[in-house]
PDB file of N, CA and C in Angstrom:
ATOM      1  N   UNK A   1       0.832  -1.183   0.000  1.00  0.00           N
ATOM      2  CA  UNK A   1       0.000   0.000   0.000  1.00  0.00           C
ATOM      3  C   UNK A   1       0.879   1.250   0.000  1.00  0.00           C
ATOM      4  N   UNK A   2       0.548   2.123  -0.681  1.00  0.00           N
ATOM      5  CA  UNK A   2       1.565   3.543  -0.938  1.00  0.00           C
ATOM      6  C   UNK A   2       0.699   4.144   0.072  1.00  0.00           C
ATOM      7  N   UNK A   3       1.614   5.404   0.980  1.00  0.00           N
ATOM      8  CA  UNK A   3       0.673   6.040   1.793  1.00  0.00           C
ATOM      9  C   UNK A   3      -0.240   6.924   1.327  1.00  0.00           C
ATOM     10  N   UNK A   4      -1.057   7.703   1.996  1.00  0.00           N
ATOM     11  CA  UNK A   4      -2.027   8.504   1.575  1.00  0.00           C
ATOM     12  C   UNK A   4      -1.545  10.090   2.040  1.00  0.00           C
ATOM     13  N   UNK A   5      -1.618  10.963   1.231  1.00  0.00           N
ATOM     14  CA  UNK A   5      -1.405  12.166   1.422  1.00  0.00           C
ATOM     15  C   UNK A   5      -2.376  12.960   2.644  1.00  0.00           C
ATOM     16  N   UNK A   6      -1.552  13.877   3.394  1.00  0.00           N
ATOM     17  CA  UNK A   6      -2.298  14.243   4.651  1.00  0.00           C
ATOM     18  C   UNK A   6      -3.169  15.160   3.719  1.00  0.00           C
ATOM     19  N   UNK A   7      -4.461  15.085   4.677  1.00  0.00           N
ATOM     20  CA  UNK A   7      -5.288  16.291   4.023  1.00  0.00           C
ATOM     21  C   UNK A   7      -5.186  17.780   4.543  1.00  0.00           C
ATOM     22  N   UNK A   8      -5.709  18.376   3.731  1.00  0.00           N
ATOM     23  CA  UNK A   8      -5.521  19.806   4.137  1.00  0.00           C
ATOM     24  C   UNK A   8      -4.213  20.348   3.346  1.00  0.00           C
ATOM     25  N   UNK A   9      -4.537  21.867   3.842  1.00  0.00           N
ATOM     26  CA  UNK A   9      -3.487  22.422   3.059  1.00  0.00           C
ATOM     27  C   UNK A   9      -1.846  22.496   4.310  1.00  0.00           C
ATOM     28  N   UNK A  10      -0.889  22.626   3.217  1.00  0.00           N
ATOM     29  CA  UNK A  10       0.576  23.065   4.039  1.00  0.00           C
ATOM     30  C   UNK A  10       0.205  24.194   4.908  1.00  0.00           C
ATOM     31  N   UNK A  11       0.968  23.916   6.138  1.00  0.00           N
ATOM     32  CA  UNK A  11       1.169  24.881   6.938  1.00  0.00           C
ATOM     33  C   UNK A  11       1.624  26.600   6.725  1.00  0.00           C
ATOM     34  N   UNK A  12       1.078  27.223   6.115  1.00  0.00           N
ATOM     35  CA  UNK A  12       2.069  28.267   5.617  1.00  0.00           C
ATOM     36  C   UNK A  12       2.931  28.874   6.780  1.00  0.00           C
ATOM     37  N   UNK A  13       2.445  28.786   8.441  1.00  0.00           N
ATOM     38  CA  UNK A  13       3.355  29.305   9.384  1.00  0.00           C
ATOM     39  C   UNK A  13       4.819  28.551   9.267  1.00  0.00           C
ATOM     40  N   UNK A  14       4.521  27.210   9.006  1.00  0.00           N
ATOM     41  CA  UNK A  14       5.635  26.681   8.934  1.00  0.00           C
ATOM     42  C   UNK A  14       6.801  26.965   8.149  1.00  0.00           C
ATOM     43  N   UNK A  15       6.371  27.024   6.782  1.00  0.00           N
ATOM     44  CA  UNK A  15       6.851  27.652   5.513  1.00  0.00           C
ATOM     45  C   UNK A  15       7.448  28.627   5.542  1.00  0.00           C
ATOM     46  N   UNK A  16       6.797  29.575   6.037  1.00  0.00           N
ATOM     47  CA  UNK A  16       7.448  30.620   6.465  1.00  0.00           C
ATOM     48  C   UNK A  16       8.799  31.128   7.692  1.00  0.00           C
ATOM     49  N   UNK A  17       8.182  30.344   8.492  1.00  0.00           N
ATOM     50  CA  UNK A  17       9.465  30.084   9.620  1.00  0.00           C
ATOM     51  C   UNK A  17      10.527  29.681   9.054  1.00  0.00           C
ATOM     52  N   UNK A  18      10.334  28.514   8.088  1.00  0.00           N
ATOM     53  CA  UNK A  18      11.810  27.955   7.732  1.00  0.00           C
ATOM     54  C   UNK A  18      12.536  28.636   6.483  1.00  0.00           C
ATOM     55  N   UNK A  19      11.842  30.096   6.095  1.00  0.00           N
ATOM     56  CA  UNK A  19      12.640  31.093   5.207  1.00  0.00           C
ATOM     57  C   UNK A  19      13.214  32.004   6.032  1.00  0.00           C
ATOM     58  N   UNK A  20      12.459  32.416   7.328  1.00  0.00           N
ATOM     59  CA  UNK A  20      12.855  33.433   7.899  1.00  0.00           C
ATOM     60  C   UNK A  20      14.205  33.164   8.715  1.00  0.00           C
ATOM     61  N   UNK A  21      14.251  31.744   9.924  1.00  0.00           N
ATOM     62  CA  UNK A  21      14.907  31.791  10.961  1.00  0.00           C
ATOM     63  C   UNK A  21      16.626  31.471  10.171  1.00  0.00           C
ATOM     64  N   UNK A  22      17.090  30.775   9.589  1.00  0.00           N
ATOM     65  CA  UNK A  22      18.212  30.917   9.103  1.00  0.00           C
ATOM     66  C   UNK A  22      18.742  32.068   8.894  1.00  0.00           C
ATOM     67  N   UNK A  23      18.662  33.226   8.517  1.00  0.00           N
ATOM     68  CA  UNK A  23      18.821  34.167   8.387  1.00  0.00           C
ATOM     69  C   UNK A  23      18.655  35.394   9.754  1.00  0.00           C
ATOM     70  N   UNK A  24      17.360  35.129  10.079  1.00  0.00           N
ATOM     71  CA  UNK A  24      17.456  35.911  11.599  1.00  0.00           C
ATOM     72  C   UNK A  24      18.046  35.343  12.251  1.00  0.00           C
ATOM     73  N   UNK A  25      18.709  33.882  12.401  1.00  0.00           N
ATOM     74  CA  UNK A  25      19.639  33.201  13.428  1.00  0.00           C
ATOM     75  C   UNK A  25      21.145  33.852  13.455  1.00  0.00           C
ATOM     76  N   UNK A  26      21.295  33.899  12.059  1.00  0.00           N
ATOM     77  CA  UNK A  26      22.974  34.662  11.689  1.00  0.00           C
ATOM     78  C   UNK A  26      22.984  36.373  12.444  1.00  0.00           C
ATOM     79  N   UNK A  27      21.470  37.019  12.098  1.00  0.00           N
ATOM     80  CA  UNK A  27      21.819  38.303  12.505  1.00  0.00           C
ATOM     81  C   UNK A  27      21.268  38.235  14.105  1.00  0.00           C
ATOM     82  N   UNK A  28      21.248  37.648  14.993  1.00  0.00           N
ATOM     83  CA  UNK A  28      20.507  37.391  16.412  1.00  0.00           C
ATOM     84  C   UNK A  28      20.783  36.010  16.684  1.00  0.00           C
ATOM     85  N   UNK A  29      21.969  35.637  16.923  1.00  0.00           N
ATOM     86  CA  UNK A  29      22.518  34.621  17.549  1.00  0.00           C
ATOM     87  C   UNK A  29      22.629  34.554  18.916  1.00  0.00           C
ATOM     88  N   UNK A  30      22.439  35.153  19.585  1.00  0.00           N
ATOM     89  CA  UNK A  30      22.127  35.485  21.131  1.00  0.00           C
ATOM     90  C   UNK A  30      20.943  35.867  21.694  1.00  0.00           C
ATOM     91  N   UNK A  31      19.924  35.577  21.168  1.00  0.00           N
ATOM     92  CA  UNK A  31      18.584  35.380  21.638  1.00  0.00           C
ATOM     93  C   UNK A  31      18.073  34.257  22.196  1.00  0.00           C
ATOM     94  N   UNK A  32      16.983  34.546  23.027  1.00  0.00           N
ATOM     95  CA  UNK A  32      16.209  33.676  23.504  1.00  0.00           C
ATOM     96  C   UNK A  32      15.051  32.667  22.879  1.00  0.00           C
ATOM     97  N   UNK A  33      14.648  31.361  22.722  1.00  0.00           N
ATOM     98  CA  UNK A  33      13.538  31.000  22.102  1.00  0.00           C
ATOM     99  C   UNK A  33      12.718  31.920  21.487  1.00  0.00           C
ATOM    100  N   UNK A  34      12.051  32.912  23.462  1.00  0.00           N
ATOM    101  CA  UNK A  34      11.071  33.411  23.537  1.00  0.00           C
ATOM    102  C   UNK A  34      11.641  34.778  22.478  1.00  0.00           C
ATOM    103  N   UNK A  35      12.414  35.315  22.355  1.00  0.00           N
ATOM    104  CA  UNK A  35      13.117  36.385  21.779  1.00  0.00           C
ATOM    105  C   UNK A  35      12.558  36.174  20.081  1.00  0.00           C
ATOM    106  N   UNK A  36      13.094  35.470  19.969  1.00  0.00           N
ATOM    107  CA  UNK A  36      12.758  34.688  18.473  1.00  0.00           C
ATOM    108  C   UNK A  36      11.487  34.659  18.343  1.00  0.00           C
ATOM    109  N   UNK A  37      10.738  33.952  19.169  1.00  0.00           N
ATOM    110  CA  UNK A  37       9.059  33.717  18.587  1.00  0.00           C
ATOM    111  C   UNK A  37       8.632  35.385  18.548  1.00  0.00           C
ATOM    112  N   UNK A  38       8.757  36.031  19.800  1.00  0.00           N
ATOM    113  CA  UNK A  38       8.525  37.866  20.059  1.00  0.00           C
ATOM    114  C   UNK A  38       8.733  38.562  18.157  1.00  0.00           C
ATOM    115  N   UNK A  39      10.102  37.997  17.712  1.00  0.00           N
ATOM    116  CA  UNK A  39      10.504  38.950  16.599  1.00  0.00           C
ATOM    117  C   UNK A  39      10.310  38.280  15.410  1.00  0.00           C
ATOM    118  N   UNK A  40       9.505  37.028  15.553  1.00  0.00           N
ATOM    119  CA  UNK A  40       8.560  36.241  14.164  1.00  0.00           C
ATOM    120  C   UNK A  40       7.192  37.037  14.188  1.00  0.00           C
ATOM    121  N   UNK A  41       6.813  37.006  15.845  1.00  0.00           N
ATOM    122  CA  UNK A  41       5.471  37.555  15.735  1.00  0.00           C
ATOM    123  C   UNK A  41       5.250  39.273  15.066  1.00  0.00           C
ATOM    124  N   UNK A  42       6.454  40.103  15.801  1.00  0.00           N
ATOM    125  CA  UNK A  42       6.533  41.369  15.090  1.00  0.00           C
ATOM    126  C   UNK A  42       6.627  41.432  14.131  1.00  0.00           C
ATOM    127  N   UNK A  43       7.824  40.604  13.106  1.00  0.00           N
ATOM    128  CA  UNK A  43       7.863  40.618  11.365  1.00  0.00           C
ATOM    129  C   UNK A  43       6.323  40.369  11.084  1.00  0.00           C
ATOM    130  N   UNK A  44       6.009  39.010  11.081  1.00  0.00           N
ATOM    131  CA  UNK A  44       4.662  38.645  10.415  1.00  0.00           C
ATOM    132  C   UNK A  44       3.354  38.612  11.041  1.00  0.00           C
ATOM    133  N   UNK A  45       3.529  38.928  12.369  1.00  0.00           N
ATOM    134  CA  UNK A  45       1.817  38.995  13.008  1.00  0.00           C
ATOM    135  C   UNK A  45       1.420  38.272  13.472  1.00  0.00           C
ATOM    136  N   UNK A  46       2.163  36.957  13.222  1.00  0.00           N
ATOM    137  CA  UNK A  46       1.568  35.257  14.004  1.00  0.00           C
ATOM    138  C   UNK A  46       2.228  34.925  15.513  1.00  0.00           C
ATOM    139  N   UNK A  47       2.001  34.609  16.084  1.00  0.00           N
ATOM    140  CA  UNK A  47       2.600  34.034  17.097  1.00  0.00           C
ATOM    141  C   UNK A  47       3.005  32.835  17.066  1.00  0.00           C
ATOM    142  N   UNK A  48       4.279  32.364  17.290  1.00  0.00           N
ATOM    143  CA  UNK A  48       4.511  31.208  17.437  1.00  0.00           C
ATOM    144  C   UNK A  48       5.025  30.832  18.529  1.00  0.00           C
ATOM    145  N   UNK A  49       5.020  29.436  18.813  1.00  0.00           N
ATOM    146  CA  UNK A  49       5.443  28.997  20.067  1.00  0.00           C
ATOM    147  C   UNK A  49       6.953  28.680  20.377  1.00  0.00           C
ATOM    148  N   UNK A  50       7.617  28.699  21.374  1.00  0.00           N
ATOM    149  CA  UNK A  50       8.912  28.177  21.342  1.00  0.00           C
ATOM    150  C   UNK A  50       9.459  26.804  21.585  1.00  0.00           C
ATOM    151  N   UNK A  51       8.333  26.423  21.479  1.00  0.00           N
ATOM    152  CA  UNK A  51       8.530  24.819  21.051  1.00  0.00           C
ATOM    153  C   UNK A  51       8.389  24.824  19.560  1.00  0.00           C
ATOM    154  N   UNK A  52       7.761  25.066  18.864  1.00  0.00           N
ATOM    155  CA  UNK A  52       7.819  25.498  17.470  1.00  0.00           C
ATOM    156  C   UNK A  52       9.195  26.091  16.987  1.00  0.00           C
ATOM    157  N   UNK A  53       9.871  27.093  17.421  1.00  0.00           N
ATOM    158  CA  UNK A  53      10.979  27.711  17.440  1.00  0.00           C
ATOM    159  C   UNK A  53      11.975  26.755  17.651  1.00  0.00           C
ATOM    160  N   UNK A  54      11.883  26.325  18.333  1.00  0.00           N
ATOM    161  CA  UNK A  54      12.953  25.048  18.719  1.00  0.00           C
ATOM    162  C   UNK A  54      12.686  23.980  17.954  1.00  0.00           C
ATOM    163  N   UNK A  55      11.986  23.572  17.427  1.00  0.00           N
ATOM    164  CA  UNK A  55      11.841  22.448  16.660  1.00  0.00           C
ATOM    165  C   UNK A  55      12.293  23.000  15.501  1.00  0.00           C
ATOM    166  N   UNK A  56      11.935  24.231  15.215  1.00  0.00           N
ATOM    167  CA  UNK A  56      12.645  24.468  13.231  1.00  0.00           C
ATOM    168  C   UNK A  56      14.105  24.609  13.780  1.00  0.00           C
ATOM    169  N   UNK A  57      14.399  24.721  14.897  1.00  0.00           N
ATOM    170  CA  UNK A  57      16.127  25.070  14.618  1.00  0.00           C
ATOM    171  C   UNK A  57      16.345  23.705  15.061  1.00  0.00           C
ATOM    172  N   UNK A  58      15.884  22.818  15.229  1.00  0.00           N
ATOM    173  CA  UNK A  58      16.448  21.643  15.844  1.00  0.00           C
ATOM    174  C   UNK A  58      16.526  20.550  14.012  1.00  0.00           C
ATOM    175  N   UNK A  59      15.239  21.352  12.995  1.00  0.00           N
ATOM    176  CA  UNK A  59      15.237  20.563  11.787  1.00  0.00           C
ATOM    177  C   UNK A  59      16.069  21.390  10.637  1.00  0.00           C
ATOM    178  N   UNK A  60      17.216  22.257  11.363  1.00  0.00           N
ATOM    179  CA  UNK A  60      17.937  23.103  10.464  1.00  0.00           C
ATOM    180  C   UNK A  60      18.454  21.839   9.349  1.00  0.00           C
ATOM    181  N   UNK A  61      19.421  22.449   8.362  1.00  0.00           N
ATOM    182  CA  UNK A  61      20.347  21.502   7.704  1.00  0.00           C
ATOM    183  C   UNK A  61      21.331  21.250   8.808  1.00  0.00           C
ATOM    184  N   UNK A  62      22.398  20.369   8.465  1.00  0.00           N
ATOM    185  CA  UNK A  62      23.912  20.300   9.589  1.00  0.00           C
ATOM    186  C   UNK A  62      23.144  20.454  10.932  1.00  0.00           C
ATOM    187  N   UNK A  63      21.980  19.358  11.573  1.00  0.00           N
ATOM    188  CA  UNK A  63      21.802  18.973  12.647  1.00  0.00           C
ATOM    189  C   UNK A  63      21.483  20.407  13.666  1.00  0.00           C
ATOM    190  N   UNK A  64      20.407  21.161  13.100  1.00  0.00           N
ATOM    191  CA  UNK A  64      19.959  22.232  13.840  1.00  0.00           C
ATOM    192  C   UNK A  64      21.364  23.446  13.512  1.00  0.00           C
ATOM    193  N   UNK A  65      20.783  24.491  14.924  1.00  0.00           N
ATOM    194  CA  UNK A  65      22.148  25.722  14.955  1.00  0.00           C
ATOM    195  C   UNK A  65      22.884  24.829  16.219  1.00  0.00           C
ATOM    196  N   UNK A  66      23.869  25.328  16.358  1.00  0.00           N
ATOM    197  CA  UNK A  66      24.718  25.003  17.726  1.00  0.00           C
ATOM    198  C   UNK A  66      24.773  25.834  18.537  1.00  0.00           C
ATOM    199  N   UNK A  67      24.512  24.975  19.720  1.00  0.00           N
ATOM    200  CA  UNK A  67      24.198  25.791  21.212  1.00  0.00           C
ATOM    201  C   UNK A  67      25.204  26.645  21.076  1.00  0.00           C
ATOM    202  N   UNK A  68      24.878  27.474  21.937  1.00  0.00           N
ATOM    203  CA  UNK A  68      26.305  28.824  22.209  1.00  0.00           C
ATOM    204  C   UNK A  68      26.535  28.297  24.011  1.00  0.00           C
ATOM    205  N   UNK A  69      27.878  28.027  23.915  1.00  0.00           N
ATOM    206  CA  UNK A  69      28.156  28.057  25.436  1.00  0.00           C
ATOM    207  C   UNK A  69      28.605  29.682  25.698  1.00  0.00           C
ATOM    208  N   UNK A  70      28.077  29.956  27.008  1.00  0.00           N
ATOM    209  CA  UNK A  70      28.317  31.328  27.750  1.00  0.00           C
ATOM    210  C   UNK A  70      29.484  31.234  28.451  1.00  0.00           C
ATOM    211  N   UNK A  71      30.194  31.948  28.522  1.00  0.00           N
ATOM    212  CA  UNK A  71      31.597  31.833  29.495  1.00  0.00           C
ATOM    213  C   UNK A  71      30.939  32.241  30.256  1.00  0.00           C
ATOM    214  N   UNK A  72      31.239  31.535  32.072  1.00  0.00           N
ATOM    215  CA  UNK A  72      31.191  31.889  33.584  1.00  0.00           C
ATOM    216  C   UNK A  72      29.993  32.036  33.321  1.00  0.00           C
ATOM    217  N   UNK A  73      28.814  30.963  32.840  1.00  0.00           N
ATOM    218  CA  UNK A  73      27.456  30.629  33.119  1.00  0.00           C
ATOM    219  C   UNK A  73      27.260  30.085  34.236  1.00  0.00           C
ATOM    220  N   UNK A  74      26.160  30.154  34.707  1.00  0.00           N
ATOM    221  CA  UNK A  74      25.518  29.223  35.605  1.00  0.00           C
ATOM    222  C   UNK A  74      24.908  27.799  35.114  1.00  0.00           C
ATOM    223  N   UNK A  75      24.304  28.308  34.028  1.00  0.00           N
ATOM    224  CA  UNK A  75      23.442  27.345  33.381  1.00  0.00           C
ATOM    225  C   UNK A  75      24.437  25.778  32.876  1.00  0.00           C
ATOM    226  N   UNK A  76      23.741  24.822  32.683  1.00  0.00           N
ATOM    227  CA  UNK A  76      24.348  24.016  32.402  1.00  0.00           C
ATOM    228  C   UNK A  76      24.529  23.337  30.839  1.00  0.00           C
TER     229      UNK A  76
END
């Protein structure tokens, strides 16, 4: 059996996220999830979630972006 195509139409939020964040990642590499979803929602008006946010950078090409370690963080 060949599978069956999902119904409905493409996500266009999605679509769109994955033109925008490559590019806002290079110029805002030191932001927060929440930072990111804040300055998707200002460009285009949608809100997105930062689980959403994190999932398109986690389905980048070359295995997402790479964490940034902070010198003399707390965080782990």
């Amino acid at each position: 059996m060949e599978p069956r195509a999902i119904p409905g139409r493409p996500p266009r939020k999605a679509r769109v996220l994955k033109g925008w964040l490559p590019h806002h990642l290079e110029a805002n590499d030191d932001l927060t999830l929440e930072e990111h979803s804040e300055a998707f929602e200002e460009e285009f008006g949608q809100r997105v979630s930062t689980a959403t946010i994190g999932r398109a950078i986690a389905n980048l090409p070359d295995d997402g972006w790479p964490i940034k370690k902070v010198k003399d963080s707390h965080r782990a």
